[in-house]
N, C-alpha and C. Protein backbone atom coordinates (compact mmCIF):
# COMPACT_ATOMS: atom_id res chain seq x y z
N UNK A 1 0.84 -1.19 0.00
CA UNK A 1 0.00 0.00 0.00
C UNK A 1 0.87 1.24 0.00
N UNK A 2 0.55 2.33 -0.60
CA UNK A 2 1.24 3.29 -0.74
C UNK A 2 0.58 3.99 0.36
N UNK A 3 1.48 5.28 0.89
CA UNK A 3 0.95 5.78 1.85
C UNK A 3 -0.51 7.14 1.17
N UNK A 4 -0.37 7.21 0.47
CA UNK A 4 -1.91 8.07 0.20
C UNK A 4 -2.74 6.77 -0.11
N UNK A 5 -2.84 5.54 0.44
CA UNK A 5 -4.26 4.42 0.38
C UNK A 5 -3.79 4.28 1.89
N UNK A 6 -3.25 4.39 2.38
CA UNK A 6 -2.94 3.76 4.02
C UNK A 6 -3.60 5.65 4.37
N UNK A 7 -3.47 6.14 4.46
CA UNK A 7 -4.37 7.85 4.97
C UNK A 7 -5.72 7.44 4.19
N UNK A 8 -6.25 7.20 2.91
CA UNK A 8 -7.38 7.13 3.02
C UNK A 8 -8.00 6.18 3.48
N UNK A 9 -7.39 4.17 3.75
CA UNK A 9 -7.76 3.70 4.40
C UNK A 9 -8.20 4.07 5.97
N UNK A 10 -7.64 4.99 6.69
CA UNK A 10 -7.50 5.23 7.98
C UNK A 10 -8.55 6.18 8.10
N UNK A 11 -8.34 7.02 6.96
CA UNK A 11 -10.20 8.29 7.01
C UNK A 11 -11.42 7.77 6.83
N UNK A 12 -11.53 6.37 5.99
CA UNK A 12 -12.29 5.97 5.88
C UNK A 12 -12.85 5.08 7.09
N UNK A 13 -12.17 4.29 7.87
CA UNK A 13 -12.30 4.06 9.29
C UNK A 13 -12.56 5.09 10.26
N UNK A 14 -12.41 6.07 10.38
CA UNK A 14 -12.27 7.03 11.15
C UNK A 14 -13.97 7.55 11.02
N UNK A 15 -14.41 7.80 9.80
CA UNK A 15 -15.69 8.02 8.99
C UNK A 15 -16.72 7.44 9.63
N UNK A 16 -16.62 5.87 9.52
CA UNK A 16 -16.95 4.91 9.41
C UNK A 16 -17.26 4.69 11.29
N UNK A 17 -16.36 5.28 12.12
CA UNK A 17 -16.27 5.07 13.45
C UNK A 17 -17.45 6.23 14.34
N UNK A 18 -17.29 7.12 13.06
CA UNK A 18 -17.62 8.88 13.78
C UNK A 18 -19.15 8.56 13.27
N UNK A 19 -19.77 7.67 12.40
CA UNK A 19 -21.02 7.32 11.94
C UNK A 19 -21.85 6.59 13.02
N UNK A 20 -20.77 5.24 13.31
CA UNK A 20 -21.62 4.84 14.53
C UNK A 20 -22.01 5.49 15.76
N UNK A 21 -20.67 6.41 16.37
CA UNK A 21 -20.94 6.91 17.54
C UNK A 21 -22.09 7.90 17.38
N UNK A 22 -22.27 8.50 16.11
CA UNK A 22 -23.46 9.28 16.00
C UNK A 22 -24.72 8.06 15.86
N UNK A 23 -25.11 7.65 15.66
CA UNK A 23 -26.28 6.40 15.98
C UNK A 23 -26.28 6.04 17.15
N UNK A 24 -25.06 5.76 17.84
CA UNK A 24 -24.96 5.56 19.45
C UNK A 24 -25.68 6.52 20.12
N UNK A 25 -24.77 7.91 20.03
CA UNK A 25 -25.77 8.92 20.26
C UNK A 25 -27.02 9.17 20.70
N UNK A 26 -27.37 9.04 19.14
CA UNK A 26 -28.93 9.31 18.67
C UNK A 26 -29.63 8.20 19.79
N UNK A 27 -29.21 7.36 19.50
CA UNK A 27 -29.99 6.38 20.45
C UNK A 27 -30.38 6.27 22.13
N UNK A 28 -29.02 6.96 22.18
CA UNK A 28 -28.69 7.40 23.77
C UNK A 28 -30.07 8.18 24.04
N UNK A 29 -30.14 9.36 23.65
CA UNK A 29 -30.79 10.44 24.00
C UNK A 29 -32.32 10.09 23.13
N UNK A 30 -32.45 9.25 22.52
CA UNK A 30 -34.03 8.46 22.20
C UNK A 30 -34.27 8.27 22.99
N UNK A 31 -33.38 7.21 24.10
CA UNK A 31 -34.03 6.66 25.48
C UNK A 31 -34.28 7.39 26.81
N UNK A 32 -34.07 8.48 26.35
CA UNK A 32 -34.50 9.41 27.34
C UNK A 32 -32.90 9.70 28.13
N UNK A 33 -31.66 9.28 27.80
CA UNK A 33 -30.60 9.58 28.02
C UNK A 33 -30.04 11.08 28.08
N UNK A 34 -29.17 11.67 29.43
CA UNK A 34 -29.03 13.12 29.25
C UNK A 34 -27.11 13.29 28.94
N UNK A 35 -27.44 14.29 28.72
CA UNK A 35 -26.40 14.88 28.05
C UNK A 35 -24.69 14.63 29.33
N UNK A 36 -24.23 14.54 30.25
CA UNK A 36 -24.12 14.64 31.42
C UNK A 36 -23.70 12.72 31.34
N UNK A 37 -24.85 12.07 31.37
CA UNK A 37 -24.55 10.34 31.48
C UNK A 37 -24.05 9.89 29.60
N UNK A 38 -24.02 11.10 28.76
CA UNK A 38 -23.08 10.51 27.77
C UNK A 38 -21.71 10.81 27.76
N UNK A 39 -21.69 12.15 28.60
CA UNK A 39 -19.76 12.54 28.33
C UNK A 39 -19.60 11.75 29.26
N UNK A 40 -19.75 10.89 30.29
CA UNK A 40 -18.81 10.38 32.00
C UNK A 40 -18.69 11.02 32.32
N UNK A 41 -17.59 10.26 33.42
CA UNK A 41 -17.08 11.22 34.36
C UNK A 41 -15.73 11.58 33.58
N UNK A 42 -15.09 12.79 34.14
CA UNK A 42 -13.71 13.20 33.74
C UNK A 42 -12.89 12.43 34.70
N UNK A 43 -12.32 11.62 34.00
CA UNK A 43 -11.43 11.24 35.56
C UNK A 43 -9.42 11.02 34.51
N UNK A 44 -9.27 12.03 34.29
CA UNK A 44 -8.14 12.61 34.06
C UNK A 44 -7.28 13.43 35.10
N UNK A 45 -6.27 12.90 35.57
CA UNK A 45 -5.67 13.10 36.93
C UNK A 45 -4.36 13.56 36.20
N UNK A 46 -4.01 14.96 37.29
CA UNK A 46 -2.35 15.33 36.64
C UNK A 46 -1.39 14.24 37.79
N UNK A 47 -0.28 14.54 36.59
CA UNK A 47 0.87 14.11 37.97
C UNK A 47 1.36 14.99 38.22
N UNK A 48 1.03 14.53 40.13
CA UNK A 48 1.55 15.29 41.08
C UNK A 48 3.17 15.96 40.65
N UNK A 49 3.67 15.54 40.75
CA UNK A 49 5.20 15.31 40.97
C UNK A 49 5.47 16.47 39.40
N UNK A 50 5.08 16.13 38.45
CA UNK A 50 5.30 17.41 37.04
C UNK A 50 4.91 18.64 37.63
N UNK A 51 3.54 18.56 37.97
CA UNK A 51 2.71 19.85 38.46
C UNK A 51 3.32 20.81 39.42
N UNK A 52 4.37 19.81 40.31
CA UNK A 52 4.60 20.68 41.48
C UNK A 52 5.89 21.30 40.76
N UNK A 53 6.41 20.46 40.08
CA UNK A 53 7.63 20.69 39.53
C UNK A 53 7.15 22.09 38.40
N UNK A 54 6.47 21.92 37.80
CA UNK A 54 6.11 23.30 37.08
C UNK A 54 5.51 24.50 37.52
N UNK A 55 5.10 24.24 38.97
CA UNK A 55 4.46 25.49 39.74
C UNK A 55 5.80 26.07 39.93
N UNK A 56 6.37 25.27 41.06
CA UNK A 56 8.01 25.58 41.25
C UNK A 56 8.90 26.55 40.33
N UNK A 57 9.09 26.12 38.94
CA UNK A 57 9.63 26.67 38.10
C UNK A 57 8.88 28.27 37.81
N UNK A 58 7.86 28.00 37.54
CA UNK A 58 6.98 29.12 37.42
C UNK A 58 6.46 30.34 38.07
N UNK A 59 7.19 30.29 39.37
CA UNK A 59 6.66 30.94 40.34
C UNK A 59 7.11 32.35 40.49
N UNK A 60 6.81 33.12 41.40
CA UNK A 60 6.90 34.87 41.22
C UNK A 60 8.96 34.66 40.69
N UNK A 61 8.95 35.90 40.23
CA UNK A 61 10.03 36.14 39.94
C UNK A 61 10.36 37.54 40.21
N UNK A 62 11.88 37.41 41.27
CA UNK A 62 12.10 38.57 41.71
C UNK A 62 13.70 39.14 41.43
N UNK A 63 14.09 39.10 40.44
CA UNK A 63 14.96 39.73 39.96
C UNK A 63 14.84 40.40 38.72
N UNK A 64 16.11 41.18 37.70
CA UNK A 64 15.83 42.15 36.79
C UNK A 64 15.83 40.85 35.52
N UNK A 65 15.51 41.27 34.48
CA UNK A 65 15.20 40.35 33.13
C UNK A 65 16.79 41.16 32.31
């Protein structure tokens, strides 16, 4: 496969993926489903240990530039 059939193979999956979840959807909120019980929960957690490390770095600055 050349790579312009391997990109349109992959758009066409992609298409093909973004079709169902819209029927999923649709279906969701047929059943009386709300908006709220389709996104979840967010449960995306930072790491500690970067975060503190980039507050750290980031913090007031008191000398001349």
């Amino acid at each position: 496969m050349t790579k312009r059939e391997i990109k349109a193979a992959a758009k066409a999956r992609k298409a093909a993926s973004a079709r169902m979840r819209g029927a999923d959807r649709k279906a969701h909120f047929a059943a009386g489903g709300d908006l709220a019980s389709w996104r979840g929960r967010h449960t995306v957690f930072q790491d500690r240990k970067r975060e503190a490390s980039r507050r750290r770095c980031r913090g007031s600055f008191k000398g001349e530039v």
